[in-house]
N, C-alpha and C. Protein backbone atom coordinates (compact mmCIF):
# COMPACT_ATOMS: atom_id res chain seq x y z
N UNK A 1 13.89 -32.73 -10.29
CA UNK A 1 13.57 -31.32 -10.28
C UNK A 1 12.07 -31.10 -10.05
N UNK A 2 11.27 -31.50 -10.74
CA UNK A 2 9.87 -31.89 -10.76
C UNK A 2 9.22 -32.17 -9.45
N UNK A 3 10.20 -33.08 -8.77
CA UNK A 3 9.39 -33.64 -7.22
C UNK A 3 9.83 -32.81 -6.15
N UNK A 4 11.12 -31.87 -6.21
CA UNK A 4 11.32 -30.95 -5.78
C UNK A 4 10.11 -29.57 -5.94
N UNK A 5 10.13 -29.36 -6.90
CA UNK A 5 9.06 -28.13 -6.84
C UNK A 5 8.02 -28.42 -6.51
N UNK A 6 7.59 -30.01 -6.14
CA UNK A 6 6.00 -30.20 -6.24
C UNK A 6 6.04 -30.12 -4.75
N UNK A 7 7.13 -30.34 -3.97
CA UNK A 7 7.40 -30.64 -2.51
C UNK A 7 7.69 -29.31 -2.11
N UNK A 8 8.26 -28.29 -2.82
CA UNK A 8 8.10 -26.76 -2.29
C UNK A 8 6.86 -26.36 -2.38
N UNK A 9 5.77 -26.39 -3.05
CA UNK A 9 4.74 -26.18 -3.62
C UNK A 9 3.94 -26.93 -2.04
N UNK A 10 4.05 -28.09 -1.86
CA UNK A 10 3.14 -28.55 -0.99
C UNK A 10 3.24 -27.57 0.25
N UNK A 11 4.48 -27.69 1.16
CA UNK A 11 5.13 -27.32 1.80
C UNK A 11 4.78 -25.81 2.47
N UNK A 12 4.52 -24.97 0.95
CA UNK A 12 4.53 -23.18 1.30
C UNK A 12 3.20 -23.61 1.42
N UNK A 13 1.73 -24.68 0.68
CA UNK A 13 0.52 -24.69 0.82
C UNK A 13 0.30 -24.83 1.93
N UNK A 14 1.27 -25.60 2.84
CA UNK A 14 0.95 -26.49 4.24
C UNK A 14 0.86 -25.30 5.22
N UNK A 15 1.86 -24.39 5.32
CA UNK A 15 2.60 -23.30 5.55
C UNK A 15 1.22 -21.78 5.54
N UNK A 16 0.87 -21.82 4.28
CA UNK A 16 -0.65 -20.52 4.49
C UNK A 16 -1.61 -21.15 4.43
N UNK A 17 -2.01 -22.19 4.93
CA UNK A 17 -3.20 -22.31 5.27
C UNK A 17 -4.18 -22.11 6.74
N UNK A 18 -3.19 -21.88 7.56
CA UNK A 18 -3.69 -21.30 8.87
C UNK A 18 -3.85 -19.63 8.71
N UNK A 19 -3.23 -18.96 7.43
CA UNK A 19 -3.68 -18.08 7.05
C UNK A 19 -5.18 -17.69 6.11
N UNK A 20 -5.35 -18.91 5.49
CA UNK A 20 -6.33 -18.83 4.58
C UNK A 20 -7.42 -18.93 5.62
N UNK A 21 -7.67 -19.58 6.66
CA UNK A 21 -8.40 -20.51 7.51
C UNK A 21 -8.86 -18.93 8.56
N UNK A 22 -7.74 -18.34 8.83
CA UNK A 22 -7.92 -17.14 9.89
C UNK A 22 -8.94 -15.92 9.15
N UNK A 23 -8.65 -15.92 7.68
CA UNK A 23 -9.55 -15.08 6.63
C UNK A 23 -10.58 -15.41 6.47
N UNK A 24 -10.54 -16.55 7.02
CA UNK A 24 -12.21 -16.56 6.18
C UNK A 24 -13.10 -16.91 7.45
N UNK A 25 -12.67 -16.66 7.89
CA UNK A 25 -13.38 -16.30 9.88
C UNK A 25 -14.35 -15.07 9.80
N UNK A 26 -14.22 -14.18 8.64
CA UNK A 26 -15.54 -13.45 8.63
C UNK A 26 -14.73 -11.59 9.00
N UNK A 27 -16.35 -10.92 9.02
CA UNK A 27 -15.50 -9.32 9.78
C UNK A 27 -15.68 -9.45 10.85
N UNK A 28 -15.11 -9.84 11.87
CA UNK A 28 -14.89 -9.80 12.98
C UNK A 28 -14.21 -8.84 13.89
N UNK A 29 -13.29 -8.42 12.76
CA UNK A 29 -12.64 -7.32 13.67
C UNK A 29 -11.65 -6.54 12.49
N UNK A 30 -10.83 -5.29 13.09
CA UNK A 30 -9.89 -4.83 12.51
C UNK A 30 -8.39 -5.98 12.02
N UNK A 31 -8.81 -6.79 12.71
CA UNK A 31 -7.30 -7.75 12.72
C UNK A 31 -7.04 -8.82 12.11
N UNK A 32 -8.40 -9.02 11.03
CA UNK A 32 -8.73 -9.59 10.39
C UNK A 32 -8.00 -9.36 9.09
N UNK A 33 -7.10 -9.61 8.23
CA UNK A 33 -6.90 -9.08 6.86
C UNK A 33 -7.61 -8.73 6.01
N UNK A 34 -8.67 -9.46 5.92
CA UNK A 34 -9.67 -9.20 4.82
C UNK A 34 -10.47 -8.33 5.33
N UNK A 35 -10.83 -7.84 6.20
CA UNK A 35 -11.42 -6.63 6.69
C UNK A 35 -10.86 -5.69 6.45
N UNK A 36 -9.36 -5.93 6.89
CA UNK A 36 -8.60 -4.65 6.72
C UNK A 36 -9.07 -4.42 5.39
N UNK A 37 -8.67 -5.53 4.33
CA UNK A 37 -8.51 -4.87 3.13
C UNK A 37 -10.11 -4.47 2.37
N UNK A 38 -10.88 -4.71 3.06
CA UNK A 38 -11.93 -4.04 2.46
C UNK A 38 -11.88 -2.85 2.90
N UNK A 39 -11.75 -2.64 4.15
CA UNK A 39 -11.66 -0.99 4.77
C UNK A 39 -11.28 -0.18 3.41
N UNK A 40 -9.60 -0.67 3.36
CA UNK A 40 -8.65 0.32 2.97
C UNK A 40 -9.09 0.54 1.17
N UNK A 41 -9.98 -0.98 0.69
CA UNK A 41 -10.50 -0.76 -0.67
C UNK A 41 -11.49 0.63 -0.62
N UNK A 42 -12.56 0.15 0.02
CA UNK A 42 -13.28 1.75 0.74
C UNK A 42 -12.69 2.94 0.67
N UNK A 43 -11.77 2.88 1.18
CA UNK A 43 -11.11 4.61 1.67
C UNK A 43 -10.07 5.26 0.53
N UNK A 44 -9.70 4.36 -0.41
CA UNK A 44 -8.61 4.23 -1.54
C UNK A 44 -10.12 4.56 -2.85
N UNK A 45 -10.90 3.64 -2.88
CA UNK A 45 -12.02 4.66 -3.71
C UNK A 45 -12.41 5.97 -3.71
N UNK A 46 -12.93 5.91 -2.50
CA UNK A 46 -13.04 7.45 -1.91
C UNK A 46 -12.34 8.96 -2.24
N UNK A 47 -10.82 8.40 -1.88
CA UNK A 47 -9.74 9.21 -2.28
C UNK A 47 -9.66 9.40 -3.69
N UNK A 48 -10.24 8.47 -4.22
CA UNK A 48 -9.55 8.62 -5.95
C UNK A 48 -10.91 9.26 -6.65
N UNK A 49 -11.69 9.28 -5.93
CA UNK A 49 -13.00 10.42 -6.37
C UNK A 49 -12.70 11.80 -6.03
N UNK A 50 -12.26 11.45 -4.89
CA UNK A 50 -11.93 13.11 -4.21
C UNK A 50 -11.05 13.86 -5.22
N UNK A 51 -9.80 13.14 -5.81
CA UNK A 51 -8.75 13.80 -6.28
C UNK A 51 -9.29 13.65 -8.22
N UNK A 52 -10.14 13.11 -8.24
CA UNK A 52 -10.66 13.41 -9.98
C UNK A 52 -11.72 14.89 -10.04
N UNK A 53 -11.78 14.98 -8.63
CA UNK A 53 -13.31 16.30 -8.69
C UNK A 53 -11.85 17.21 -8.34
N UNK A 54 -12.22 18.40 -9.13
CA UNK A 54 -11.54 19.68 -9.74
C UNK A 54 -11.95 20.36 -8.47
N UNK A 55 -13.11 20.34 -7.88
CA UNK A 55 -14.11 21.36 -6.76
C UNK A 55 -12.94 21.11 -5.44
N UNK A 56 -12.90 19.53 -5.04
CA UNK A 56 -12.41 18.59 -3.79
C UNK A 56 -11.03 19.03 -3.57
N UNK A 57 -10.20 19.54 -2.88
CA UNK A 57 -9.11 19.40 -2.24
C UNK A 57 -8.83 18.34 -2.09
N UNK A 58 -8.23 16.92 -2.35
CA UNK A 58 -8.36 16.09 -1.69
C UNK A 58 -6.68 15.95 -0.88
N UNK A 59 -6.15 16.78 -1.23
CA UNK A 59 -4.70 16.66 -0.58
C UNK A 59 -5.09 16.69 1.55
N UNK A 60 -6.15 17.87 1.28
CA UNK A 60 -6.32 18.33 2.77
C UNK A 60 -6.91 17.63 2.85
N UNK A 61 -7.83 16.37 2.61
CA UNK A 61 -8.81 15.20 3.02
C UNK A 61 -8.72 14.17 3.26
N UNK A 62 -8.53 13.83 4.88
CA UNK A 62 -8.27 12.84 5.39
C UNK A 62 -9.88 11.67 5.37
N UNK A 63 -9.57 10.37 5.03
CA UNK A 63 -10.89 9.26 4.95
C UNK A 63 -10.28 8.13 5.81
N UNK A 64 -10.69 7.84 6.50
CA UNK A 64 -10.78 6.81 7.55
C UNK A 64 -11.95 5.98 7.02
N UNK A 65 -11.87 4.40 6.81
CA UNK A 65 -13.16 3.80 6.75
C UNK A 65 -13.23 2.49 8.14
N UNK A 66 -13.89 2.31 8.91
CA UNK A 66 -14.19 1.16 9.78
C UNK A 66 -14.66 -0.07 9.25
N UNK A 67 -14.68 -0.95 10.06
CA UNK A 67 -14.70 -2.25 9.83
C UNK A 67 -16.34 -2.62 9.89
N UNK A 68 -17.13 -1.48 9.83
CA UNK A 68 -18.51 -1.66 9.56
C UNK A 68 -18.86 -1.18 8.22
N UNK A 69 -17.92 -0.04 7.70
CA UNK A 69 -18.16 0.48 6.43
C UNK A 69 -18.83 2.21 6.84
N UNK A 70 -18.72 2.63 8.24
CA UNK A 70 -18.28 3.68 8.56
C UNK A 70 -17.41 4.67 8.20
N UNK A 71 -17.33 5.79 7.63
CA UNK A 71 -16.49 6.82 7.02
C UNK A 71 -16.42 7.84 7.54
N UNK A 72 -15.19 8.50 8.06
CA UNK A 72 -14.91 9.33 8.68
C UNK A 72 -14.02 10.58 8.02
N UNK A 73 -14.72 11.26 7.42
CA UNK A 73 -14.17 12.60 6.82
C UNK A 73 -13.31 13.43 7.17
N UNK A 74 -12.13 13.66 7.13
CA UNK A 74 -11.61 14.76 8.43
C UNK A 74 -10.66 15.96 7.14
N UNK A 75 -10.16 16.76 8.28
CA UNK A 75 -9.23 17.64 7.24
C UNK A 75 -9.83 19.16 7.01
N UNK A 76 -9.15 19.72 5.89
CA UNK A 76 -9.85 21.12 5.52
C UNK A 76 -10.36 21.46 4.29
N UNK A 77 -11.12 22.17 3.99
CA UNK A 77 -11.50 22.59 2.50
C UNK A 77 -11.31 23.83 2.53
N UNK A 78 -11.78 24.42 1.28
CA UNK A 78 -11.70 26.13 1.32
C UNK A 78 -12.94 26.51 1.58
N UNK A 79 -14.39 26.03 1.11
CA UNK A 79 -15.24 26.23 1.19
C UNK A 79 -16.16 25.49 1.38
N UNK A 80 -17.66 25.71 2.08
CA UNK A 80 -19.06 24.66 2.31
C UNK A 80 -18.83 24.02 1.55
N UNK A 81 -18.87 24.27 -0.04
CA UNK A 81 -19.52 23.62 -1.42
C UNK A 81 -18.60 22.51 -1.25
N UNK A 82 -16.69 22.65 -0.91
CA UNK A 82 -16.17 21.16 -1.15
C UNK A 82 -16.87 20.05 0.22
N UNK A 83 -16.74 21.12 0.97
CA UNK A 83 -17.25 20.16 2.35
C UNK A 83 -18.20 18.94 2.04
N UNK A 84 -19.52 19.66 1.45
CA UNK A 84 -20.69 19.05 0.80
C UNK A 84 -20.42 18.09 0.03
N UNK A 85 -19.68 18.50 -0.94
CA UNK A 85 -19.58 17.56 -2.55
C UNK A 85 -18.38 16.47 -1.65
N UNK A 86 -17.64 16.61 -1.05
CA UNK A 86 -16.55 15.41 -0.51
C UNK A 86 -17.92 14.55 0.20
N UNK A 87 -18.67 14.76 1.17
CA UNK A 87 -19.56 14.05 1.61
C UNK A 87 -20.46 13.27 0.99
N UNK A 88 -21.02 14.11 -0.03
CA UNK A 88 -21.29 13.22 -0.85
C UNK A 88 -20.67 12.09 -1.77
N UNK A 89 -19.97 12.48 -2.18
CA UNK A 89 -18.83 11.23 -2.83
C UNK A 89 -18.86 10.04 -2.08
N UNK A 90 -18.57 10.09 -0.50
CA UNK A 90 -18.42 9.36 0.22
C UNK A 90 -19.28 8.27 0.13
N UNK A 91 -20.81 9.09 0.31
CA UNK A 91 -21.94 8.53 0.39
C UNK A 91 -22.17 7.56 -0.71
N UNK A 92 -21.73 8.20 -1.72
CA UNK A 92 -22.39 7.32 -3.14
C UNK A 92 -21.21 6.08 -3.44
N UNK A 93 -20.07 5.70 -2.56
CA UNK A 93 -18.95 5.01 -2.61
C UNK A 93 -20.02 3.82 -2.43
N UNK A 94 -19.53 2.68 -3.34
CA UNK A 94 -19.97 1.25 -2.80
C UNK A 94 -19.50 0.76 -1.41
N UNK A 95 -20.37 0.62 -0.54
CA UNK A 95 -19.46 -0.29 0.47
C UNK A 95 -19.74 0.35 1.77
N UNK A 96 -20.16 1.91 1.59
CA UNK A 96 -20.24 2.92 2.66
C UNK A 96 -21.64 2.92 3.39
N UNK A 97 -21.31 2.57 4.78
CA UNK A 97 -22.80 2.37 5.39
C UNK A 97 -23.44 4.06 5.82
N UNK A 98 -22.54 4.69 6.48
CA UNK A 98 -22.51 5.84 6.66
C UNK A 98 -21.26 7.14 6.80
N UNK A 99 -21.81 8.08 6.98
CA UNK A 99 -20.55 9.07 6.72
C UNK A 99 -20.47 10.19 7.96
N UNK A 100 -19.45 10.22 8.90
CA UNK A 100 -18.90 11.59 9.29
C UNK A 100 -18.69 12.43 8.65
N UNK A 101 -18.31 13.54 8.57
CA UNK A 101 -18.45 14.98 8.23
C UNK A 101 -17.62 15.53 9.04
N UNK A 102 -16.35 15.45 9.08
CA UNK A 102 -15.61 16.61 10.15
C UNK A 102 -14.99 17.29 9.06
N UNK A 103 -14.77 17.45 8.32
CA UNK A 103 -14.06 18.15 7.33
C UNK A 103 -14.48 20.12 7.79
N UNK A 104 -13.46 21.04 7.98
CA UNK A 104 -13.72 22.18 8.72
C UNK A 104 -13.06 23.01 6.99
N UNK A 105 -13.68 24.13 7.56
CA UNK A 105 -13.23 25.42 6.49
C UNK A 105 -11.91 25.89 7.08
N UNK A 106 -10.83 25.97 6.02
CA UNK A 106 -9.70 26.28 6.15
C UNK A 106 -9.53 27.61 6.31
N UNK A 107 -8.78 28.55 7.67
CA UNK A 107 -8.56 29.71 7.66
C UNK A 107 -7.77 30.59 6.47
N UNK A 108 -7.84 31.37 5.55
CA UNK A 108 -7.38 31.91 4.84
C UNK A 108 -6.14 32.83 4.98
């Protein structure tokens, strides 16, 4: 039983290591996993600031983050003041090199 699991064990190791090997190739690109998942760590912070501020809409606030640490704001608010305060959030996110601003005032 023992030499069995140690031989599944080798086997699945043998198996992700051309995965481990492709990760750690750096940010190179979107297609990278570990890029991805820093992106999406980025943009998943972001969001969870947006939706603790009472001011932020964050339902209407779309965050895109790039594989440079680029942030891309999009969506609607009701007013300047969320526009502002969502941008800022952004800004003060660990990880964020810079920030778009498309976020528009929602017609009433």
């Amino acid at each position: 039983m023992k030499t069995r699991f140690a031989a599944t064990c080798f086997l699945l190791g043998a198996f992700l290591l051309p995965v481990a090997v492709h990760a750690a190739d750096g940010d190179k690109d979107r297609s990278s996993p570990k890029v991805f998942v820093k992106d999406s760590v980025i943009t998943t912070k972001i969001k969870t600031k947006l939706a603790e501020e009472k001011l932020v809409s964050a339902v209407k606030i779309s965050v895109d983050t790039d594989n440079k640490g680029m942030v891309v704001l999009s969506g609607t608010a009701k007013t300047q003041a969320e526009i502002d305060k969502a941008g800022a959030i952004a800004r003060a996110t660990e990880g964020v090199v810079s920030v778009q601003n498309d976020i528009k005032i929602a017609a009433q």
